[in-house]
C-alpha atoms as a PDB file:
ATOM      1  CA  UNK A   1      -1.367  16.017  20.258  1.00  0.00           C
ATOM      2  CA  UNK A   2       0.993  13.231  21.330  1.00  0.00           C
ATOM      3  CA  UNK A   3       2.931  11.310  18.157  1.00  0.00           C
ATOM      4  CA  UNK A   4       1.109   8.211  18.867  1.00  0.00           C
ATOM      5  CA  UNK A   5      -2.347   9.640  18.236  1.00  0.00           C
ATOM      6  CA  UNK A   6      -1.071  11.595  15.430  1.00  0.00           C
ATOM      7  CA  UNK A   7       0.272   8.112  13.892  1.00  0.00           C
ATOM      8  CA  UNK A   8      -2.684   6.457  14.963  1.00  0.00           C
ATOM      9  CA  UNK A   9      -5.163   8.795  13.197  1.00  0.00           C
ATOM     10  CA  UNK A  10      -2.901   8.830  10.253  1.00  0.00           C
ATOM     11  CA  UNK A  11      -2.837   4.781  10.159  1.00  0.00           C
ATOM     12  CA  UNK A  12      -6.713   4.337  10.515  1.00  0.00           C
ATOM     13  CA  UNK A  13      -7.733   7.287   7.945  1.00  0.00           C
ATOM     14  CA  UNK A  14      -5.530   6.121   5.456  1.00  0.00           C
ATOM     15  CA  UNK A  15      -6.657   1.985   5.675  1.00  0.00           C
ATOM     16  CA  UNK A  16     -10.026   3.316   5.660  1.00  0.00           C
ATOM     17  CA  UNK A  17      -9.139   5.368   2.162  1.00  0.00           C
ATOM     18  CA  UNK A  18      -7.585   2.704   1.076  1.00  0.00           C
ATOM     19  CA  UNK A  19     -10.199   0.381   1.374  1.00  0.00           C
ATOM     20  CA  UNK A  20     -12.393   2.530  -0.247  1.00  0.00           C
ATOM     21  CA  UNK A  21     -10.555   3.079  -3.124  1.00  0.00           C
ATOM     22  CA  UNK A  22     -10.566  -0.745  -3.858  1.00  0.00           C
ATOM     23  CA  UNK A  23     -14.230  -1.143  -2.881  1.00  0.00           C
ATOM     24  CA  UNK A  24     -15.176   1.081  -5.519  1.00  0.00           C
ATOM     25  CA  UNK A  25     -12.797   0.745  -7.902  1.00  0.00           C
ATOM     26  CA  UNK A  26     -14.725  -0.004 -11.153  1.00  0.00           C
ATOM     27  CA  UNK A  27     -14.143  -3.443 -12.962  1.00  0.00           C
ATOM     28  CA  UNK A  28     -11.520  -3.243 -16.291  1.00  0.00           C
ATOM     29  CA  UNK A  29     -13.041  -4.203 -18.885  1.00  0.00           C
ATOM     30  CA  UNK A  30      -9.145  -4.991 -20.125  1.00  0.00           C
ATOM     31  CA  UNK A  31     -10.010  -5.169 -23.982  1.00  0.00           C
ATOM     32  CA  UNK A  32      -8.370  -2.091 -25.903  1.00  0.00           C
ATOM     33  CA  UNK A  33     -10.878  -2.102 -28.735  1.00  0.00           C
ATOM     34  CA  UNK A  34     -13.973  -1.827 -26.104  1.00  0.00           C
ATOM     35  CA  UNK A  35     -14.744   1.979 -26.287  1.00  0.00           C
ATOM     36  CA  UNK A  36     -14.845   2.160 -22.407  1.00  0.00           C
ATOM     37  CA  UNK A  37     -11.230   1.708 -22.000  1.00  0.00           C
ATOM     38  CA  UNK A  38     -10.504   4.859 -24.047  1.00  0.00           C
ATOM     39  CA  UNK A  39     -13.946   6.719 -21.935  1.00  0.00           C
ATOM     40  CA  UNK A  40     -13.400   5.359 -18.349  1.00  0.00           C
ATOM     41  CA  UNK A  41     -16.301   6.673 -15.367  1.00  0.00           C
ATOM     42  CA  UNK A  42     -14.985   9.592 -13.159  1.00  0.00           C
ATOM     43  CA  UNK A  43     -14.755   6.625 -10.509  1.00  0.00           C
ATOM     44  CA  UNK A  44     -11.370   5.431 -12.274  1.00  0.00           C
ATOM     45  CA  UNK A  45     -10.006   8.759 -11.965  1.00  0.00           C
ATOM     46  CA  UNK A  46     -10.934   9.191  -8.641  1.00  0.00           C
ATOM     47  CA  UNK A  47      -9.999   5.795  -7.197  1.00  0.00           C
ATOM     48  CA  UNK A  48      -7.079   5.763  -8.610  1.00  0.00           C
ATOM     49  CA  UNK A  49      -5.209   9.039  -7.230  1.00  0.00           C
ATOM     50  CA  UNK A  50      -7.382   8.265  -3.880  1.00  0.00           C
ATOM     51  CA  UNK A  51      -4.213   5.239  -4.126  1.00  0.00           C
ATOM     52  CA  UNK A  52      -1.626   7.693  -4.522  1.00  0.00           C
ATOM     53  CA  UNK A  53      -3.437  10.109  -1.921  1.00  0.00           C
ATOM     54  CA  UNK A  54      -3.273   6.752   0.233  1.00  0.00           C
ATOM     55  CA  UNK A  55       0.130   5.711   0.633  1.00  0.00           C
ATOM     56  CA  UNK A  56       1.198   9.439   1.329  1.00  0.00           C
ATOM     57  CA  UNK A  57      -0.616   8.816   4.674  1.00  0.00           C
ATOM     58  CA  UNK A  58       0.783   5.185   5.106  1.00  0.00           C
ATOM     59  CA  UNK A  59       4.325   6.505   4.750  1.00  0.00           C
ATOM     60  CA  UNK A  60       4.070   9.703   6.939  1.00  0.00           C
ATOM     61  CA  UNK A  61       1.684   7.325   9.777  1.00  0.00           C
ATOM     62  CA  UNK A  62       4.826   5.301   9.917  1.00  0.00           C
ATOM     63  CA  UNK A  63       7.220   7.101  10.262  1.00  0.00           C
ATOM     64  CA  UNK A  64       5.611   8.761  12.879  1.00  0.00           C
ATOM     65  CA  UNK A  65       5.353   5.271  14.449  1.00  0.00           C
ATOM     66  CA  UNK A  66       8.883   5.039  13.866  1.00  0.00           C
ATOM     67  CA  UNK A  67       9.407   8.148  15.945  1.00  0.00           C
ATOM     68  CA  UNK A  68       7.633   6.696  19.082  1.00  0.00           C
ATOM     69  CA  UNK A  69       9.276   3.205  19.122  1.00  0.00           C
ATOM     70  CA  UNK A  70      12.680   5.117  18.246  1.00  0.00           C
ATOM     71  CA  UNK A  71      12.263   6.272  22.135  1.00  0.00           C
ATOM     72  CA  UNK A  72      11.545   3.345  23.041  1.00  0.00           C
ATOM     73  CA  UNK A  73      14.740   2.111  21.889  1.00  0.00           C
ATOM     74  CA  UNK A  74      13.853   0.467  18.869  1.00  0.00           C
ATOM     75  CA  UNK A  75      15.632   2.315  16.020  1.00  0.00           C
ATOM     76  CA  UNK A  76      16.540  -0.272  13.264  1.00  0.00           C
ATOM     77  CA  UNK A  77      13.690  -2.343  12.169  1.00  0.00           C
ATOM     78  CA  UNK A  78      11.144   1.012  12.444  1.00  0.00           C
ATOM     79  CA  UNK A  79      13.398   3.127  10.439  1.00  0.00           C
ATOM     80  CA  UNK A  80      13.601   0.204   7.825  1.00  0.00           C
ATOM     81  CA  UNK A  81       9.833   0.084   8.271  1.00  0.00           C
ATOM     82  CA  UNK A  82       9.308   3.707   7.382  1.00  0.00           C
ATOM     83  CA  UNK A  83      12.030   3.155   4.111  1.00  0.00           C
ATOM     84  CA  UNK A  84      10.006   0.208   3.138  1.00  0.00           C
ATOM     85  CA  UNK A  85       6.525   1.403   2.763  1.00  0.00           C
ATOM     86  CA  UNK A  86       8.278   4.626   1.201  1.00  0.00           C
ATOM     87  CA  UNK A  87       9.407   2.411  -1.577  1.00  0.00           C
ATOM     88  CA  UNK A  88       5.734   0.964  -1.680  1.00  0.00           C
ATOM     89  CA  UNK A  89       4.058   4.583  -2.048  1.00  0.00           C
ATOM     90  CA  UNK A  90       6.488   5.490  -4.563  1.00  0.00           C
ATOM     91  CA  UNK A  91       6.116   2.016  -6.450  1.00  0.00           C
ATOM     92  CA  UNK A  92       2.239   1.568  -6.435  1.00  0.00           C
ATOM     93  CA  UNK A  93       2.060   5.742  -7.285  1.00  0.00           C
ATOM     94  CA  UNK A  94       3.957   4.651 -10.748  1.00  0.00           C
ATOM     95  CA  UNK A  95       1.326   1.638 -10.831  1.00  0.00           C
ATOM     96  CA  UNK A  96      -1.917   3.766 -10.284  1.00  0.00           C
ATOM     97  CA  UNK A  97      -0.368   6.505 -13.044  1.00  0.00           C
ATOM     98  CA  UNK A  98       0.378   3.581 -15.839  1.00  0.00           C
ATOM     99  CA  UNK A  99      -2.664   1.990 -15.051  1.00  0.00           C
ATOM    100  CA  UNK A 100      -4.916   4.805 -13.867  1.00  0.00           C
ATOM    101  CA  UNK A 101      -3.884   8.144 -16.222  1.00  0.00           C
ATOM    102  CA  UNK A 102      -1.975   6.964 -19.041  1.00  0.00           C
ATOM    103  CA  UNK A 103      -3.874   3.946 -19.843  1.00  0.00           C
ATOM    104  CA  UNK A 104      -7.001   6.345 -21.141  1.00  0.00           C
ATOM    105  CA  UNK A 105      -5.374   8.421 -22.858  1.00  0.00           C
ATOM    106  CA  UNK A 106      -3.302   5.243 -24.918  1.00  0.00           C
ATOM    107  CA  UNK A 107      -6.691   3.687 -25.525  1.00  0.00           C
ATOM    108  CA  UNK A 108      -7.995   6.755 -27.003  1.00  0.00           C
ATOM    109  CA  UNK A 109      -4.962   7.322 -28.928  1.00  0.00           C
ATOM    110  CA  UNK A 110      -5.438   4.305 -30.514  1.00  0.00           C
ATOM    111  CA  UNK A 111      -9.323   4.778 -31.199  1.00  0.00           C
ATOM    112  CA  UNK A 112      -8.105   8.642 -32.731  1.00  0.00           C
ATOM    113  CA  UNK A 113      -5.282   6.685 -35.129  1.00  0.00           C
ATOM    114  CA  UNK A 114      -6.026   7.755 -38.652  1.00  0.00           C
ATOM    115  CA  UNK A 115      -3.816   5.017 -40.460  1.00  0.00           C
ATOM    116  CA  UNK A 116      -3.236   0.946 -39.977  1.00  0.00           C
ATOM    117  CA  UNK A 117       0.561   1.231 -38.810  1.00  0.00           C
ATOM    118  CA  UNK A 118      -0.233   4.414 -36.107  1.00  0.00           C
ATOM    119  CA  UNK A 119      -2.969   2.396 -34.565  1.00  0.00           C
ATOM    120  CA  UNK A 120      -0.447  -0.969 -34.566  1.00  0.00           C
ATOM    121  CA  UNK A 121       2.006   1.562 -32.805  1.00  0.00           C
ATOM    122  CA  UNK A 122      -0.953   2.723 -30.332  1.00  0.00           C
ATOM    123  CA  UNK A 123      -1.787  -1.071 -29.516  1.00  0.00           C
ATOM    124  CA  UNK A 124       1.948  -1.957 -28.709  1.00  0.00           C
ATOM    125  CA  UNK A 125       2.115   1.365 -26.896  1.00  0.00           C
ATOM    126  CA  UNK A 126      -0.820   0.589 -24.557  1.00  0.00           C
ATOM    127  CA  UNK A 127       0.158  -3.440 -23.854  1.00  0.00           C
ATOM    128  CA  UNK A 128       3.469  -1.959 -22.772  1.00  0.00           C
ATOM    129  CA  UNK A 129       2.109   0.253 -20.405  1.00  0.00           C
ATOM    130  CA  UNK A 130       0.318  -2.389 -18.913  1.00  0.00           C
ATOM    131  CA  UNK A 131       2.913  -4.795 -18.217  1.00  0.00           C
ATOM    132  CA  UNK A 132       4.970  -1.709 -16.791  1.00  0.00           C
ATOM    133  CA  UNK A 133       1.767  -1.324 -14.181  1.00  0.00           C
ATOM    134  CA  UNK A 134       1.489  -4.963 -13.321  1.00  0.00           C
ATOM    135  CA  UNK A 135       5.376  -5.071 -13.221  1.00  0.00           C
ATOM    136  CA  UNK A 136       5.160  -1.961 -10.497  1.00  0.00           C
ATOM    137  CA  UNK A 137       2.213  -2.841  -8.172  1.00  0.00           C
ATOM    138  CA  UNK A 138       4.188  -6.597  -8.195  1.00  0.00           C
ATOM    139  CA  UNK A 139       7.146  -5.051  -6.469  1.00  0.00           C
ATOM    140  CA  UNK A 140       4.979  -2.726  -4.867  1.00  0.00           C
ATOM    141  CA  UNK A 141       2.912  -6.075  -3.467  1.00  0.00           C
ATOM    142  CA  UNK A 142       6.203  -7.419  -2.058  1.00  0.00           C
ATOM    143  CA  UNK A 143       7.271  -4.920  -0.386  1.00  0.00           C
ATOM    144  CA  UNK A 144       3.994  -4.087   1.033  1.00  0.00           C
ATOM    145  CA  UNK A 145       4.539  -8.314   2.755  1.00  0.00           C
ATOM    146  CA  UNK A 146       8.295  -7.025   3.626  1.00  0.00           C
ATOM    147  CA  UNK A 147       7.277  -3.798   5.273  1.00  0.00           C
ATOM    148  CA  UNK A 148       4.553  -5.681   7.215  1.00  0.00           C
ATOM    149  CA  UNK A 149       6.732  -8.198   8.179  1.00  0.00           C
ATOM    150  CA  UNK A 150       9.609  -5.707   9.525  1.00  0.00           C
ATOM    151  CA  UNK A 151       7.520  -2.900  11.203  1.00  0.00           C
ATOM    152  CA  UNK A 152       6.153  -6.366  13.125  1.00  0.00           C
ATOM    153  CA  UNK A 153      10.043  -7.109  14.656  1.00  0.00           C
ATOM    154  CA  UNK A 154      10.533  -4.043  15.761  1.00  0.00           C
ATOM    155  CA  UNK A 155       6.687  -4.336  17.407  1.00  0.00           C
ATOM    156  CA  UNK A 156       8.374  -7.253  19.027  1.00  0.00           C
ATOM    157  CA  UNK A 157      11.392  -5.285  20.074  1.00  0.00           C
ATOM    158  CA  UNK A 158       9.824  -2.390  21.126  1.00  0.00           C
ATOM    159  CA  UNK A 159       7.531  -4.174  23.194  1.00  0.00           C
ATOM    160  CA  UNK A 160       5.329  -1.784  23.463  1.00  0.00           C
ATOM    161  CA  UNK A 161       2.367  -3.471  21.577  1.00  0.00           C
ATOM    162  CA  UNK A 162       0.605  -6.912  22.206  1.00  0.00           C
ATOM    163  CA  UNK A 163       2.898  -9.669  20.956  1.00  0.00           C
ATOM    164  CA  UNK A 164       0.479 -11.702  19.778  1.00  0.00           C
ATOM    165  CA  UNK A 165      -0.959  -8.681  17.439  1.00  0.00           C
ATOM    166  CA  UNK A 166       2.995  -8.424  16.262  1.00  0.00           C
ATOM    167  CA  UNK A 167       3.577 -12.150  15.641  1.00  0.00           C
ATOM    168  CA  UNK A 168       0.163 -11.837  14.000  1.00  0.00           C
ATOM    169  CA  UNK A 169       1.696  -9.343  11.810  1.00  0.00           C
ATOM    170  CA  UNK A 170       4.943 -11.740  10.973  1.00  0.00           C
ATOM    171  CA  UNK A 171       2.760 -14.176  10.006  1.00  0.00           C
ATOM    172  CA  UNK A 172       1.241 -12.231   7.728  1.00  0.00           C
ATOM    173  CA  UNK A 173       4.348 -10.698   6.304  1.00  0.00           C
ATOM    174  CA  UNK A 174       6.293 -13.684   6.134  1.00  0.00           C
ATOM    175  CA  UNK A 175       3.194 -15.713   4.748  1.00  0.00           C
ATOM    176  CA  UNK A 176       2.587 -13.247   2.370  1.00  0.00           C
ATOM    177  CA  UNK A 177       6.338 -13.345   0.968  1.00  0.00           C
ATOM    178  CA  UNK A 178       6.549 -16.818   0.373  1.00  0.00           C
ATOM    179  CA  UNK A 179       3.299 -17.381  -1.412  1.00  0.00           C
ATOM    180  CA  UNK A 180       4.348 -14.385  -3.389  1.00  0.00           C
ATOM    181  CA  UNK A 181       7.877 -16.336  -4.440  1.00  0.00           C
ATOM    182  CA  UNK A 182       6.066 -19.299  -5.333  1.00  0.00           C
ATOM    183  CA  UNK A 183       4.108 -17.035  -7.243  1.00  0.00           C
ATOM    184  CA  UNK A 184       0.645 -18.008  -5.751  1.00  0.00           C
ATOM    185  CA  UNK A 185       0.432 -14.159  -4.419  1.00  0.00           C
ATOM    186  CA  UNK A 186       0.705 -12.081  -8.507  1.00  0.00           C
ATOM    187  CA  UNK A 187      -0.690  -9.285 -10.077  1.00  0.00           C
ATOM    188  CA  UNK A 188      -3.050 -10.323 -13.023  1.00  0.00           C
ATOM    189  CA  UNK A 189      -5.976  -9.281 -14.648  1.00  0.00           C
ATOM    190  CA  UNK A 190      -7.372 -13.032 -14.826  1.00  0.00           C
ATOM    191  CA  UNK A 191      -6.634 -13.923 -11.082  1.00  0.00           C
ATOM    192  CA  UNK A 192      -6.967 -11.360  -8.184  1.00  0.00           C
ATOM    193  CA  UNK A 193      -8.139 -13.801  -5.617  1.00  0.00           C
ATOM    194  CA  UNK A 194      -5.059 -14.016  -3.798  1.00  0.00           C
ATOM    195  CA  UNK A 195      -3.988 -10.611  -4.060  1.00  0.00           C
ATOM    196  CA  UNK A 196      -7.730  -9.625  -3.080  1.00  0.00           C
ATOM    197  CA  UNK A 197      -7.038 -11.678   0.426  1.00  0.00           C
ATOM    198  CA  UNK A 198      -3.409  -9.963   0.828  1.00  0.00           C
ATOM    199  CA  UNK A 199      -5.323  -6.264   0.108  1.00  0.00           C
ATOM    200  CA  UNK A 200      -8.428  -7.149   2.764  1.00  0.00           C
ATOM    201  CA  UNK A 201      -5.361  -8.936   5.661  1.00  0.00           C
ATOM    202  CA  UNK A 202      -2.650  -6.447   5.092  1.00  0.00           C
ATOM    203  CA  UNK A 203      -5.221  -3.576   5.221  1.00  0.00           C
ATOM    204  CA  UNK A 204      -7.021  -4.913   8.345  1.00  0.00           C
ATOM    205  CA  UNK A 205      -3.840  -5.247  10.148  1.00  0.00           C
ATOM    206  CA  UNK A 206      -2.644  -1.676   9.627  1.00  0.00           C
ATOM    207  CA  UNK A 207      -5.594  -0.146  10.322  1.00  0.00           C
ATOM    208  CA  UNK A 208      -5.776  -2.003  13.935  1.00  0.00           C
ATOM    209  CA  UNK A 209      -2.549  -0.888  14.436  1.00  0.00           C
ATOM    210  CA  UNK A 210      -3.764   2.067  13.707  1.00  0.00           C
ATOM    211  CA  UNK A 211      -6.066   1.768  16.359  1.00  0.00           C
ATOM    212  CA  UNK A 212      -3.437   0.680  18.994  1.00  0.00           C
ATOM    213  CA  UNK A 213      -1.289   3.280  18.497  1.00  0.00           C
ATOM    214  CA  UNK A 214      -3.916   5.905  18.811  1.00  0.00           C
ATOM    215  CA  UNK A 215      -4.762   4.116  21.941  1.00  0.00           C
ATOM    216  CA  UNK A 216      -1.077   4.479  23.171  1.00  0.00           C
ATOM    217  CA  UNK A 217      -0.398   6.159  26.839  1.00  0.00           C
ATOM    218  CA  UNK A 218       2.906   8.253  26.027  1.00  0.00           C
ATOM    219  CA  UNK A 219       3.487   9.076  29.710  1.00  0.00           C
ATOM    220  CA  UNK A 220       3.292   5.575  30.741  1.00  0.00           C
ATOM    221  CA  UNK A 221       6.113   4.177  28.939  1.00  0.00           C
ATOM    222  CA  UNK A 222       9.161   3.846  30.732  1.00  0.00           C
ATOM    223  CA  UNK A 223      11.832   6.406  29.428  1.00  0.00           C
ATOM    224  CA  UNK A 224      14.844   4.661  27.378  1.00  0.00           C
ATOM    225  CA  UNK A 225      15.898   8.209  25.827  1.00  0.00           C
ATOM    226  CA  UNK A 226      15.421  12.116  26.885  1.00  0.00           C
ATOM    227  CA  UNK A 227      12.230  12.122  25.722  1.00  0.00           C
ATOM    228  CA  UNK A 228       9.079   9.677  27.709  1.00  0.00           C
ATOM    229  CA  UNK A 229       6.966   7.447  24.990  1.00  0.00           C
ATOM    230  CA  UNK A 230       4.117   5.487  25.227  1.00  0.00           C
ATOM    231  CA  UNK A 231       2.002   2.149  26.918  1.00  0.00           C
ATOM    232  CA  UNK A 232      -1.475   1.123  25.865  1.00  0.00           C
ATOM    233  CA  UNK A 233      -3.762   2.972  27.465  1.00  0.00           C
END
């Protein structure tokens, strides 16, 4: 199978997981002494490590894409691409495991506490692990704009892709950077509207490029390198 497909295939699957695990991602109810934090559903297990599961693809779908637009002379801004969304896996993996895995077992901790000052130590422990997972899927958020916003440039250099699809996916990045240092684009239990736009964009975007790249014509590229790479079909 040629890389494109293989990239492709990776790119669409994993959007599609991805947007399932935040489809059915159960609400928090976000209130340690409510028993349900300490007794989550199997959904919060699941949907949780279906995000770590999730970014494994993204990374290994780009880099493959990096591969094909590396012979097509575009070497900088795809390998940076690849290094980015890396970072992102490895960022919103910490994220899902506070707040996924070890927020449980903290809230039960502090349900199990036999005395005052071990439950007061249980509290602090859990609030702490919560502001580590917002602090982690924050950077993971901006570097999800920044690796959106750089695999799009080298879309543009490669030109191999529809230019309007890769401005479309400057926009986004660039759009998505700025509202997040004006802090209109956070992570926060009270306000996920904007982040819930970035998720459905940013998602939608990758997945048709996804789509594209499946739809890539290897043989009809012209040849920059000792290897031949790919047109739209």
């Amino acid at each position: 199978m040629k890389l494109s497909k293989i990239s492709g295939l990776i790119l669409v699957i994993a959007s599609l997981v991805y947007a399932g695990s935040v489809f059915f991602h159960p609400a928090s109810v976000g209130i340690l002494t409510d028993p349900v934090e300490a007794n989550p559903p199997l959904t919060w297990y699941f949907t949780h490590g279906q995000a770590i599961v999730n970014w494994i693809l993204f990374v290994f779908g780009f880099f493959i894409l990096s591969r094909v637009l590396s012979q097509q002379g575009e070497q900088i801004f795809s390998s940076l691409g690849t290094l980015v969304f890396a970072l992102v896996g490895i960022f919103y993996s910490i994220a899902a495991t506070f707040g996924g895995f070890l927020r449980p077992l903290l809230a039960r901790a502090y349900f199990d506490a036999s005395t005052d000052a071990s439950q007061e130590l249980a509290r602090m422990v859990y609030e702490y692990n919560g502001n580590l997972n917002q602090v982690f899927a924050q950077v993971a958020t901006y570097l999800t704009a920044l690796g959106i916003l750089v695999v799009a440039l080298a879309l543009l250099r490669s030109n191999v892709f529809n230019r309007v699809f890769a401005y479309v996916g400057v926009l986004i990045g660039a759009g998505s950077l700025v509202a997040a240092v004006s802090g209109i684009l956070v992570v926060t239990d009270s306000d996920l509207g904007a982040l819930a736009l970035f998720t459905v964009v940013s998602t939608l975007w990758i997945g048709v490029l996804g789509i594209l790249t499946y739809r890539i014509n290897e043989s009809l590229l012209p040849q920059t390198s000792s290897k031949p790479i790919s047109a739209p079909a």
